[in-house]
PDB file of N, CA and C in Angstrom:
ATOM      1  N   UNK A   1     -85.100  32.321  54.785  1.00  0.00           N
ATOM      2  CA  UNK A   1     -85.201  31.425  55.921  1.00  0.00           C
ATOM      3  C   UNK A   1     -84.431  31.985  57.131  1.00  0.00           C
ATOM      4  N   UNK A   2     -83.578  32.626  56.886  1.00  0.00           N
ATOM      5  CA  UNK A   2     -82.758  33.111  57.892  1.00  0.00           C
ATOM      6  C   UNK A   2     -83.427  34.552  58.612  1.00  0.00           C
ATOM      7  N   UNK A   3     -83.763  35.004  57.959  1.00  0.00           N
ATOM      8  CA  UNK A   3     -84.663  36.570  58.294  1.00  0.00           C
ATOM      9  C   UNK A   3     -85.534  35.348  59.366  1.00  0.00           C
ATOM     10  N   UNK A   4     -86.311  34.612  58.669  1.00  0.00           N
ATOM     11  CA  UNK A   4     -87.647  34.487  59.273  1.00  0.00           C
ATOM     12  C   UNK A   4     -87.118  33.729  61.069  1.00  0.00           C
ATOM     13  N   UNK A   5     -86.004  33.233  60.949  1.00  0.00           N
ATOM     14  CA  UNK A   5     -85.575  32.528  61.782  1.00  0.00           C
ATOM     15  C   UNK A   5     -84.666  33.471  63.225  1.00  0.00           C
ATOM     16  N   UNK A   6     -84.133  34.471  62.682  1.00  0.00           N
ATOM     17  CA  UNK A   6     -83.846  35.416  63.533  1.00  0.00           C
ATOM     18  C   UNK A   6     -84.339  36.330  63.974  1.00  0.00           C
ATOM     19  N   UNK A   7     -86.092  37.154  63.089  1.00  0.00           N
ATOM     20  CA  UNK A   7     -87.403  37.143  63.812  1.00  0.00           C
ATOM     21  C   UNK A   7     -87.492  36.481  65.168  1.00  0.00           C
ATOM     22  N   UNK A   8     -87.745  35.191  64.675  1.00  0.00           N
ATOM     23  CA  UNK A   8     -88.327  34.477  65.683  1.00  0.00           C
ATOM     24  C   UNK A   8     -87.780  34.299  67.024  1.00  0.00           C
ATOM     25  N   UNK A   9     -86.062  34.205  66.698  1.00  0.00           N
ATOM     26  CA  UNK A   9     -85.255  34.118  68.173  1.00  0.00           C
ATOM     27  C   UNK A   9     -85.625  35.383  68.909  1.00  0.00           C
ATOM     28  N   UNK A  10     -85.736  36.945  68.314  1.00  0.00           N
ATOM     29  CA  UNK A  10     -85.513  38.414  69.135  1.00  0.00           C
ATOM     30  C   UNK A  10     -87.046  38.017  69.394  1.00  0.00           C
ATOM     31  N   UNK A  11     -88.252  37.742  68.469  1.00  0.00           N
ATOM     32  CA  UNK A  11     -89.468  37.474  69.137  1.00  0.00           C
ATOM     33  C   UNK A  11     -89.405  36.703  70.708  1.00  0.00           C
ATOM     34  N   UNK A  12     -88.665  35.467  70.260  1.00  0.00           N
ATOM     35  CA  UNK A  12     -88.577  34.969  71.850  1.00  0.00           C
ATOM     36  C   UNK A  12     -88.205  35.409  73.038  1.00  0.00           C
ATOM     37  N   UNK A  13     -87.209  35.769  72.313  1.00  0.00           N
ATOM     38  CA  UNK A  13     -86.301  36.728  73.604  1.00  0.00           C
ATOM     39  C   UNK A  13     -86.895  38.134  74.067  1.00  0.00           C
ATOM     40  N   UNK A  14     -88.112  38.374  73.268  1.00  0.00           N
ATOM     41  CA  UNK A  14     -88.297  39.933  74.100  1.00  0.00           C
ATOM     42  C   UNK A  14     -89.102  39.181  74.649  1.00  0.00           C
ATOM     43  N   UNK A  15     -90.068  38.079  74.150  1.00  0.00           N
ATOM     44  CA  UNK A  15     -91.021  37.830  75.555  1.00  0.00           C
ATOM     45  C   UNK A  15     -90.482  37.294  76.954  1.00  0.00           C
ATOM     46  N   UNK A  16     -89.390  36.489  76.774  1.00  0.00           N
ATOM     47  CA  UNK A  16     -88.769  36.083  78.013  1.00  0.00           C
ATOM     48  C   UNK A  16     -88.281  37.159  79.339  1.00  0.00           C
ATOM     49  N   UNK A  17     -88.100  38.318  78.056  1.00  0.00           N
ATOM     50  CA  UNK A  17     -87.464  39.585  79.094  1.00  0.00           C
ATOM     51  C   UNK A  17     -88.893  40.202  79.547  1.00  0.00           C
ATOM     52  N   UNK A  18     -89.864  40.227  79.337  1.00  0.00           N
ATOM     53  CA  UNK A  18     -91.317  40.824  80.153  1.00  0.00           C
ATOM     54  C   UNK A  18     -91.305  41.235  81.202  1.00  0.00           C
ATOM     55  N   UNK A  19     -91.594  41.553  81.971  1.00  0.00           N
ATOM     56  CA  UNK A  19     -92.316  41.408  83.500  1.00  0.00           C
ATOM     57  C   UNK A  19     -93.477  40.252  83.554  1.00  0.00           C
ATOM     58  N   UNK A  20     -93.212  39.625  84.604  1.00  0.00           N
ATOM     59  CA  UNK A  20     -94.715  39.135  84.742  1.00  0.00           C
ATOM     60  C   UNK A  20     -95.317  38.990  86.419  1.00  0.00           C
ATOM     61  N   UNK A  21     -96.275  39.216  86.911  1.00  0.00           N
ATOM     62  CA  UNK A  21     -96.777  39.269  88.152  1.00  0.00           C
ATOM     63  C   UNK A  21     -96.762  37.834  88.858  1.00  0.00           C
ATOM     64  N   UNK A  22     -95.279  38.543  90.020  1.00  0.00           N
ATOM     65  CA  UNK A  22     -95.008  37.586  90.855  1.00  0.00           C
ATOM     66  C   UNK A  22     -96.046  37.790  92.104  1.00  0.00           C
ATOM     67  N   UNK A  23     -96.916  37.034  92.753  1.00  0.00           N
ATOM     68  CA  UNK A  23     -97.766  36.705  94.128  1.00  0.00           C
ATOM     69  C   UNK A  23     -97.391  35.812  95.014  1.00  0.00           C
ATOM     70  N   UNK A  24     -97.298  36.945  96.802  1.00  0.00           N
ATOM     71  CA  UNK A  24     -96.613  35.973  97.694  1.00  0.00           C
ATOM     72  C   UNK A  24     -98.327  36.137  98.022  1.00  0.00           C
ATOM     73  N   UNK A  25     -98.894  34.721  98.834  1.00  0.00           N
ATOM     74  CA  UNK A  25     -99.740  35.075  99.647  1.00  0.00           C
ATOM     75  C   UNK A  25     -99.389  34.717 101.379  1.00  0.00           C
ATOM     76  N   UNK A  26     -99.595  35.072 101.921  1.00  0.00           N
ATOM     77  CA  UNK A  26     -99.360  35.491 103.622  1.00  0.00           C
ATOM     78  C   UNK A  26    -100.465  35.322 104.163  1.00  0.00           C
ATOM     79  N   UNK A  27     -99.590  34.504 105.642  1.00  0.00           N
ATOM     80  CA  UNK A  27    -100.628  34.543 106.760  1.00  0.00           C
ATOM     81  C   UNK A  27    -100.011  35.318 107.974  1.00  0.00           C
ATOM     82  N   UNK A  28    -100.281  36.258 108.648  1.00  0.00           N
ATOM     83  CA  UNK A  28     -99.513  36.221 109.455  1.00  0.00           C
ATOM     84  C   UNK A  28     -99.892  35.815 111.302  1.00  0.00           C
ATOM     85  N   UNK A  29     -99.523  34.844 111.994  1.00  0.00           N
ATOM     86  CA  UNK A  29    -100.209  34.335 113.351  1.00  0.00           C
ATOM     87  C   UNK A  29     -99.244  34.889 114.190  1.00  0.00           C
ATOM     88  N   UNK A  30    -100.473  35.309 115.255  1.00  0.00           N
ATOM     89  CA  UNK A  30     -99.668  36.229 116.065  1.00  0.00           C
ATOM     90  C   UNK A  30    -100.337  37.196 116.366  1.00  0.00           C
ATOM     91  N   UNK A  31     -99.693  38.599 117.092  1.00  0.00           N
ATOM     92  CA  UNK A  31    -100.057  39.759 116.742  1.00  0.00           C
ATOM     93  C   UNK A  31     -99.843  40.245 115.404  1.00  0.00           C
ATOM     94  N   UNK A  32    -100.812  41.118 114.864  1.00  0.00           N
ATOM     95  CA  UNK A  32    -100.836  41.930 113.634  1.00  0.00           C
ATOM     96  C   UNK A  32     -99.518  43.008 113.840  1.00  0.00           C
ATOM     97  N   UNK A  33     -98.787  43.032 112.818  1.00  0.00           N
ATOM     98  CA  UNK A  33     -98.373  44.565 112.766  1.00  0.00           C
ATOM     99  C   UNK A  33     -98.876  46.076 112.545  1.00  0.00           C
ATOM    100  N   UNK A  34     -98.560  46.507 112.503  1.00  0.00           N
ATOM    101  CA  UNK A  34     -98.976  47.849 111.998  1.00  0.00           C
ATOM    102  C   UNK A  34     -98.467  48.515 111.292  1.00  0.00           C
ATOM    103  N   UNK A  35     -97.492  47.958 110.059  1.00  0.00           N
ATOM    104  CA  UNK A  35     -96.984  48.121 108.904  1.00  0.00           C
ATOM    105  C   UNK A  35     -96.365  46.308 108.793  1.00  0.00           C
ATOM    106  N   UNK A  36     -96.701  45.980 107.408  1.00  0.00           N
ATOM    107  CA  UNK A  36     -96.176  45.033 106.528  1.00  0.00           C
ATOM    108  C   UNK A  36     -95.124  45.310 105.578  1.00  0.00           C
ATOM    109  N   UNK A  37     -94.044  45.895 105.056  1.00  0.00           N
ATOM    110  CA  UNK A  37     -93.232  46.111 103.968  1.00  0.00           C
ATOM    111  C   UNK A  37     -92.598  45.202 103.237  1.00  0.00           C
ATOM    112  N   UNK A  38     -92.293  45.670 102.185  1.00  0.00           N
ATOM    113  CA  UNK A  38     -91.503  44.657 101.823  1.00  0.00           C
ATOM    114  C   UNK A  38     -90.941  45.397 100.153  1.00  0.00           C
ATOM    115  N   UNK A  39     -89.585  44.752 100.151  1.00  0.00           N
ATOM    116  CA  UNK A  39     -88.718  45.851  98.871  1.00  0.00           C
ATOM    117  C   UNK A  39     -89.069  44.708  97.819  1.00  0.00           C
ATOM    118  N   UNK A  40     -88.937  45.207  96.801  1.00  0.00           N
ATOM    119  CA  UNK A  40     -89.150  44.871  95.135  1.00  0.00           C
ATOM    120  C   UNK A  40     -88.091  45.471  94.422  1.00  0.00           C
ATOM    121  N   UNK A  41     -87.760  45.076  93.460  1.00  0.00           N
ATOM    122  CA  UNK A  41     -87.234  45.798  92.428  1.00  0.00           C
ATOM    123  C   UNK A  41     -88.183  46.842  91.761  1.00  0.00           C
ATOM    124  N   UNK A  42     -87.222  47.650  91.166  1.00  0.00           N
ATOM    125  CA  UNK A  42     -87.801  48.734  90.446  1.00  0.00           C
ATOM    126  C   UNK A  42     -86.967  49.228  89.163  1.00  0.00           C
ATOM    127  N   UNK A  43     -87.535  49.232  87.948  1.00  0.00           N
ATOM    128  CA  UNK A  43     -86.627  49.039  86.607  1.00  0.00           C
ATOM    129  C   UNK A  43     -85.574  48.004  86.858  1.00  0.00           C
ATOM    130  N   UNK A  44     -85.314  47.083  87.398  1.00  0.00           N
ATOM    131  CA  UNK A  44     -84.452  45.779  87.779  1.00  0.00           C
ATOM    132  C   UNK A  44     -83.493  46.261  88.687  1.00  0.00           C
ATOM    133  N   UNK A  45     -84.206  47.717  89.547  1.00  0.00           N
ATOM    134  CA  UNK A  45     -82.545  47.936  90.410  1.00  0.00           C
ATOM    135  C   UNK A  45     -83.688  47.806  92.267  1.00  0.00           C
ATOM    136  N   UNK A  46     -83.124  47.816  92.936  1.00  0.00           N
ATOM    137  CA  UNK A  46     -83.898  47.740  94.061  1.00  0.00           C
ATOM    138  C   UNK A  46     -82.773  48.540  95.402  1.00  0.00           C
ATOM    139  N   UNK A  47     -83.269  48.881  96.452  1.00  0.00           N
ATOM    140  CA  UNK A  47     -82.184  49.686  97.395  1.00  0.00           C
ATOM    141  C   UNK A  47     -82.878  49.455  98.609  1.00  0.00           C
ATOM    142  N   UNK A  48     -82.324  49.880 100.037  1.00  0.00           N
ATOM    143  CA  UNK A  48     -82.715  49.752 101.092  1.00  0.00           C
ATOM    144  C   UNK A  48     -83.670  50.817 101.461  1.00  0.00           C
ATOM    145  N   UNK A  49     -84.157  51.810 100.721  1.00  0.00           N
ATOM    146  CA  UNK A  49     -84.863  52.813 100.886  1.00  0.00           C
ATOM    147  C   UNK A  49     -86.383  52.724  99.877  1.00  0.00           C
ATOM    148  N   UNK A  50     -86.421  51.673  99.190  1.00  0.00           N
ATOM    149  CA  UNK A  50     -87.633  51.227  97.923  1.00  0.00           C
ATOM    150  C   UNK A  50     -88.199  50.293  98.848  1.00  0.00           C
ATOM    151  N   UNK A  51     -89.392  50.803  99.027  1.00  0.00           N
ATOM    152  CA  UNK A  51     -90.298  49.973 100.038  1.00  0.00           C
ATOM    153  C   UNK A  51     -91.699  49.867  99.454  1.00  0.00           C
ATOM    154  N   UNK A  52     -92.148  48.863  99.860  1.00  0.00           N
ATOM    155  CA  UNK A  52     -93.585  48.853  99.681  1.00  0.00           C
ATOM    156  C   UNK A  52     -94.527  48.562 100.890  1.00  0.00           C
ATOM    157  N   UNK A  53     -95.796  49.054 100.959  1.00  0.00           N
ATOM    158  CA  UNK A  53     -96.818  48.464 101.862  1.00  0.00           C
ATOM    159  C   UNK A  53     -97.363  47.175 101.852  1.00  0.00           C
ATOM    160  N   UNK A  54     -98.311  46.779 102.289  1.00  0.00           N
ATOM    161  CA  UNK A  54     -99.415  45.542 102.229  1.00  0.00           C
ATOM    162  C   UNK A  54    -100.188  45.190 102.996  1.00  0.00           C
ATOM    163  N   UNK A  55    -101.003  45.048 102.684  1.00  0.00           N
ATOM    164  CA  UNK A  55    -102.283  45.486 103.531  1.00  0.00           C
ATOM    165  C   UNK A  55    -102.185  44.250 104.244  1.00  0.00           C
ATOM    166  N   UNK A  56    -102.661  44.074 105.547  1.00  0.00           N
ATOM    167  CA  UNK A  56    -103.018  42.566 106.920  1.00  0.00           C
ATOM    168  C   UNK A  56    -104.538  42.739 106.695  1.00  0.00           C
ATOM    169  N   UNK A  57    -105.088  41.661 106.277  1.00  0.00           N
ATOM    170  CA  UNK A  57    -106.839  42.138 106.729  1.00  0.00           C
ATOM    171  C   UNK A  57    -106.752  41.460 108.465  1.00  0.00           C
ATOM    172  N   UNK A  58    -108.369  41.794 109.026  1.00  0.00           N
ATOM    173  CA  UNK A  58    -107.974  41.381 110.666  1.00  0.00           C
ATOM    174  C   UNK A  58    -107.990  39.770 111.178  1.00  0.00           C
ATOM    175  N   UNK A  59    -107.507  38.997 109.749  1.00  0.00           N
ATOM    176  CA  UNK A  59    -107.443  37.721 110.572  1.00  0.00           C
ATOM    177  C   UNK A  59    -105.887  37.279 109.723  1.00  0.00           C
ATOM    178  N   UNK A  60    -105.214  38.461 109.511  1.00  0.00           N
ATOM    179  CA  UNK A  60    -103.570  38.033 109.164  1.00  0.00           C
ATOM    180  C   UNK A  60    -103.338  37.489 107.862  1.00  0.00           C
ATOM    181  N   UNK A  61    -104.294  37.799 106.837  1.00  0.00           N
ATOM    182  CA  UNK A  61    -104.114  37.953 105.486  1.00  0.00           C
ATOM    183  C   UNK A  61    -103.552  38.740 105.052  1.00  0.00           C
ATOM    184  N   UNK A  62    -102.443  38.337 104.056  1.00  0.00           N
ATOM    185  CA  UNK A  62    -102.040  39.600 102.991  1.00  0.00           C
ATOM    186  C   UNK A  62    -101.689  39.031 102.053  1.00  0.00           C
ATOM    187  N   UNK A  63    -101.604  40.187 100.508  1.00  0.00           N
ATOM    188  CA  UNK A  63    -101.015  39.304  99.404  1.00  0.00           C
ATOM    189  C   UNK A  63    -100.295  40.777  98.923  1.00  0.00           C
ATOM    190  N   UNK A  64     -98.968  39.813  98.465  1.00  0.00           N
ATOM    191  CA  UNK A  64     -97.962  40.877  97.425  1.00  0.00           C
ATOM    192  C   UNK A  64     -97.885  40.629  96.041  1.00  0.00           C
ATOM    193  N   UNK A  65     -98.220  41.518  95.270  1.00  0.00           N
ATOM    194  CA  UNK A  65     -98.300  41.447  93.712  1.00  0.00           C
ATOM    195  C   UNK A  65     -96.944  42.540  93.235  1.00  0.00           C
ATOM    196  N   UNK A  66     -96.378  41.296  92.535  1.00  0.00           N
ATOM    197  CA  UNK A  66     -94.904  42.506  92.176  1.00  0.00           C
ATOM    198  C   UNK A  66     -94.458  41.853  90.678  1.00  0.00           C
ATOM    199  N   UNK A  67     -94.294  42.929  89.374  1.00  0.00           N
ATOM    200  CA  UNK A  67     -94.011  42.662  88.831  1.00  0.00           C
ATOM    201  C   UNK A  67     -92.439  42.868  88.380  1.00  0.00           C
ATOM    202  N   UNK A  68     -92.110  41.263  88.110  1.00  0.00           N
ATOM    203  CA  UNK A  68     -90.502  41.202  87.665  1.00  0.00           C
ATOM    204  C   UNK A  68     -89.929  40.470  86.495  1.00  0.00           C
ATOM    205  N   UNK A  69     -89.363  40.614  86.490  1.00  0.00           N
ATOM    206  CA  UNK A  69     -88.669  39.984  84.533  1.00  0.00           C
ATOM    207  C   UNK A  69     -87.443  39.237  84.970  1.00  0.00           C
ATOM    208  N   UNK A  70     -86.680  38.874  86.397  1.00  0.00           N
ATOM    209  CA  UNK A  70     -86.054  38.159  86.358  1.00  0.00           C
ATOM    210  C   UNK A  70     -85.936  37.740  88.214  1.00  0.00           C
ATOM    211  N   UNK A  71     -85.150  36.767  88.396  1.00  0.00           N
ATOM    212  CA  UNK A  71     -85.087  35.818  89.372  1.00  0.00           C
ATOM    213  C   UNK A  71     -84.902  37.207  90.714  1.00  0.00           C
ATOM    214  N   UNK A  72     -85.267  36.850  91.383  1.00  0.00           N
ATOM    215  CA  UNK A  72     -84.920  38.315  92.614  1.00  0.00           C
ATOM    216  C   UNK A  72     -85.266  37.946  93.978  1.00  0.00           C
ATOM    217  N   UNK A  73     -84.341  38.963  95.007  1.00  0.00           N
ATOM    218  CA  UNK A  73     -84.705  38.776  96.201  1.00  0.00           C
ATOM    219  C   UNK A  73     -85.999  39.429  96.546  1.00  0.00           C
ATOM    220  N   UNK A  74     -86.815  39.150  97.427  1.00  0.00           N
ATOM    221  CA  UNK A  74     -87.669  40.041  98.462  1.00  0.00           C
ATOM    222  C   UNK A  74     -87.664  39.677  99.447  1.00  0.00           C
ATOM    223  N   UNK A  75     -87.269  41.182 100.185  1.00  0.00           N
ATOM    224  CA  UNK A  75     -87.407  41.083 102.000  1.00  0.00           C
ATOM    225  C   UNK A  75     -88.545  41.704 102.224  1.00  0.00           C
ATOM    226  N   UNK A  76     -89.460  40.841 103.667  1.00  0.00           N
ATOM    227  CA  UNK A  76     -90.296  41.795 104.274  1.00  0.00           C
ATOM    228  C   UNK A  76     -89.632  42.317 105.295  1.00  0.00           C
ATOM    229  N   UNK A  77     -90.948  42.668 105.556  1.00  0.00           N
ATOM    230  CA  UNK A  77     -90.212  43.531 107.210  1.00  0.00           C
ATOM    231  C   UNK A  77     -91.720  43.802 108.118  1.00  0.00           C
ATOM    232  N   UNK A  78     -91.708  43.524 108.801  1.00  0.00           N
ATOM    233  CA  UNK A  78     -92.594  43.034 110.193  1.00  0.00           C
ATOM    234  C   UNK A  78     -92.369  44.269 110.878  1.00  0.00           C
ATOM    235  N   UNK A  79     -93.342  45.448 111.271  1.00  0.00           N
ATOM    236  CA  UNK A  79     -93.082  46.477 111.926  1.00  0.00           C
ATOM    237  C   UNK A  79     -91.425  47.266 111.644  1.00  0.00           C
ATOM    238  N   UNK A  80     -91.294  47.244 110.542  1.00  0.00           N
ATOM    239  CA  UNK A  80     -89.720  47.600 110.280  1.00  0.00           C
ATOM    240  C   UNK A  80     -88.392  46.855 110.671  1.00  0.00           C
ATOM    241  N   UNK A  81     -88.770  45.520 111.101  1.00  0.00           N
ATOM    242  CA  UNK A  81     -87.765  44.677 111.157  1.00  0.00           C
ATOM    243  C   UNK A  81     -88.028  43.031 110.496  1.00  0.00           C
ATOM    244  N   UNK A  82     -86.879  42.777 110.004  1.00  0.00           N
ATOM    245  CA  UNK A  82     -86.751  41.866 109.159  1.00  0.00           C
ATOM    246  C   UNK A  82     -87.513  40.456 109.177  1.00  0.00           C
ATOM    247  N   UNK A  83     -88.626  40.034 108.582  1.00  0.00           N
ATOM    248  CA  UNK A  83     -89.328  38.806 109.303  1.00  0.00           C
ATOM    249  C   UNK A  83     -88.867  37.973 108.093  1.00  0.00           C
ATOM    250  N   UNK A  84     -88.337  38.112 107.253  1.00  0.00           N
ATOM    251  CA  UNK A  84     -87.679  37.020 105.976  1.00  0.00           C
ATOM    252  C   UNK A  84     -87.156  37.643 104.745  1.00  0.00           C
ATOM    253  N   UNK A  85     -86.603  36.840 104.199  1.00  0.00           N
ATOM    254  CA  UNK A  85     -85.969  36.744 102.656  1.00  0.00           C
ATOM    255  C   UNK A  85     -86.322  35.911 101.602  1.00  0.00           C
ATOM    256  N   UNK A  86     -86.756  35.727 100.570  1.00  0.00           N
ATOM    257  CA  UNK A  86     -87.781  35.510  99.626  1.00  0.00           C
ATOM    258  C   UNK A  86     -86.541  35.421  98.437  1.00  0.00           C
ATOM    259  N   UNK A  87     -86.402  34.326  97.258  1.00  0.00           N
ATOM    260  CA  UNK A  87     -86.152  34.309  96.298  1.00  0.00           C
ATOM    261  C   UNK A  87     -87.097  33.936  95.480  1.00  0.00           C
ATOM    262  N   UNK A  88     -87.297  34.837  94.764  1.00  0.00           N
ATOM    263  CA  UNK A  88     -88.576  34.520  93.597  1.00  0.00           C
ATOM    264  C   UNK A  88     -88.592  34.441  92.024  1.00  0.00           C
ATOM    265  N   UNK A  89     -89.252  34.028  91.548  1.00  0.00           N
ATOM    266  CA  UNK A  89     -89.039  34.060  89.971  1.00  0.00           C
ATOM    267  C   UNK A  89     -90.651  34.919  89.872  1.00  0.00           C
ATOM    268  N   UNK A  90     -89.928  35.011  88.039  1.00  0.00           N
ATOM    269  CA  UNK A  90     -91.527  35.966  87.313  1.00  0.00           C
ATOM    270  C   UNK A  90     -92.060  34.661  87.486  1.00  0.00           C
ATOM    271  N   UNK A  91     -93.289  35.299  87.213  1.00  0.00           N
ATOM    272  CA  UNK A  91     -94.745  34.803  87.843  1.00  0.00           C
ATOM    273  C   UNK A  91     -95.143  33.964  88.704  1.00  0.00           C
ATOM    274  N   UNK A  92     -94.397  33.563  89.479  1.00  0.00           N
ATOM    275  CA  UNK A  92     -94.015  32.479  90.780  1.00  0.00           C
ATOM    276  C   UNK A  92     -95.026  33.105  91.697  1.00  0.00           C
ATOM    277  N   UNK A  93     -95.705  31.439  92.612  1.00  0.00           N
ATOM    278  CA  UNK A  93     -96.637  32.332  93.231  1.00  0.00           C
ATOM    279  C   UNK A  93     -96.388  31.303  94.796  1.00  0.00           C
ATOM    280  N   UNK A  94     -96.431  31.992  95.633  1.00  0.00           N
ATOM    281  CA  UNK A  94     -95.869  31.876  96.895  1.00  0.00           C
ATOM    282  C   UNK A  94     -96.503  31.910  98.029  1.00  0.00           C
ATOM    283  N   UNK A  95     -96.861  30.958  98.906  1.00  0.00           N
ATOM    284  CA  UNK A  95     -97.832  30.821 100.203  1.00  0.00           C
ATOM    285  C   UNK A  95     -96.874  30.931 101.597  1.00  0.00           C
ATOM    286  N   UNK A  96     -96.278  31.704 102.302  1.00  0.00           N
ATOM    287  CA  UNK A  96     -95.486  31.866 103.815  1.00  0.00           C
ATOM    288  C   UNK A  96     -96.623  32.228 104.612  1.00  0.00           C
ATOM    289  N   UNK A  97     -95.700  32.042 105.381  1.00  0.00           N
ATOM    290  CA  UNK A  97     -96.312  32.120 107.368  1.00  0.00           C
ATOM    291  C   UNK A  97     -95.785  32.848 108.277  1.00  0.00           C
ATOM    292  N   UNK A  98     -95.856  34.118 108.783  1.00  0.00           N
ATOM    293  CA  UNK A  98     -95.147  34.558 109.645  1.00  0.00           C
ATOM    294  C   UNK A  98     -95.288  34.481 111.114  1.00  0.00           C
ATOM    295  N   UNK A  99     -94.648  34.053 111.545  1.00  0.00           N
ATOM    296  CA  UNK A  99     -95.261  33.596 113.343  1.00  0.00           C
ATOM    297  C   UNK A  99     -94.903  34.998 114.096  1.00  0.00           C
ATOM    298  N   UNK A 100     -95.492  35.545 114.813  1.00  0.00           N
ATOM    299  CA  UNK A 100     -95.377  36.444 116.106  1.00  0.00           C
ATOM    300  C   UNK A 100     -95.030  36.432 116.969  1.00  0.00           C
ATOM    301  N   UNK A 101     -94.272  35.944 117.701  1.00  0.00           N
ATOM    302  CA  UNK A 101     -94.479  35.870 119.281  1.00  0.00           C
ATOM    303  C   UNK A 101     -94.378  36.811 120.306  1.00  0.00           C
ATOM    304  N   UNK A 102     -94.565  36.896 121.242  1.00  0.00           N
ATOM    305  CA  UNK A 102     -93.757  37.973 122.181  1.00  0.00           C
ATOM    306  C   UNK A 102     -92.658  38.572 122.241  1.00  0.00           C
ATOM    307  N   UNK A 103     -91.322  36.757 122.050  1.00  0.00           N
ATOM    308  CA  UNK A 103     -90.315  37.301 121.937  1.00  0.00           C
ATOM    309  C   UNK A 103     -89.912  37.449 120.396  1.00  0.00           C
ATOM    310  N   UNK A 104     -89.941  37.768 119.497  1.00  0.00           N
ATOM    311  CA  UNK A 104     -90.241  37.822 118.331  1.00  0.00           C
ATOM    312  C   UNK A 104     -90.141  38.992 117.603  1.00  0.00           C
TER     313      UNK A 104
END
């Protein structure tokens, strides 16, 4: 009983540790950029130099697919400057808005 029972806890526990695909979806109003970025983790470590793309289609759509195994920040970045900060969980799925303006 005990075998079968401490199976079952490391069974649980490796699935909890997974990755699973976190999705922000985005609008962005305004002018378009001409780069979208935004950092992720990577093996659970992340740095100011780990970047990613994302595509704008031409009416300010985008979506980020990132897989993570635990609670985490994500920053974008709006033409290389900071348009937000994001706390996310695995498989959490996420609808923002980024406004544009002139002064902006």
């Amino acid at each position: 009983m005990k075998t079968k029972l401490k199976f079952l806890l490391l069974f649980l526990s490796a699935l909890s540790a997974t990755a699973k695909i976190t999705i922000i979806k985005g609008k962005i109003k305004g002018k378009l950029p001409e780069v979208l970025r935004y950092t992720a983790p990577v093996n659970g470590a992340s740095g100011f130099d780990i970047y990613y793309s994302a595509k704008v289609d031409k009416l300010g759509n985008f979506e980020i697919k990132t897989d993570i195994n635990e609670i985490t920040f994500i920053d974008i970045h709006y033409n290389y400057f900071n348009a937000g900060n994001l706390v996310v969980v695995p498989g959490g799925v996420y609808n923002i808005t980024i406004t544009k303006t002139k002064e902006s």
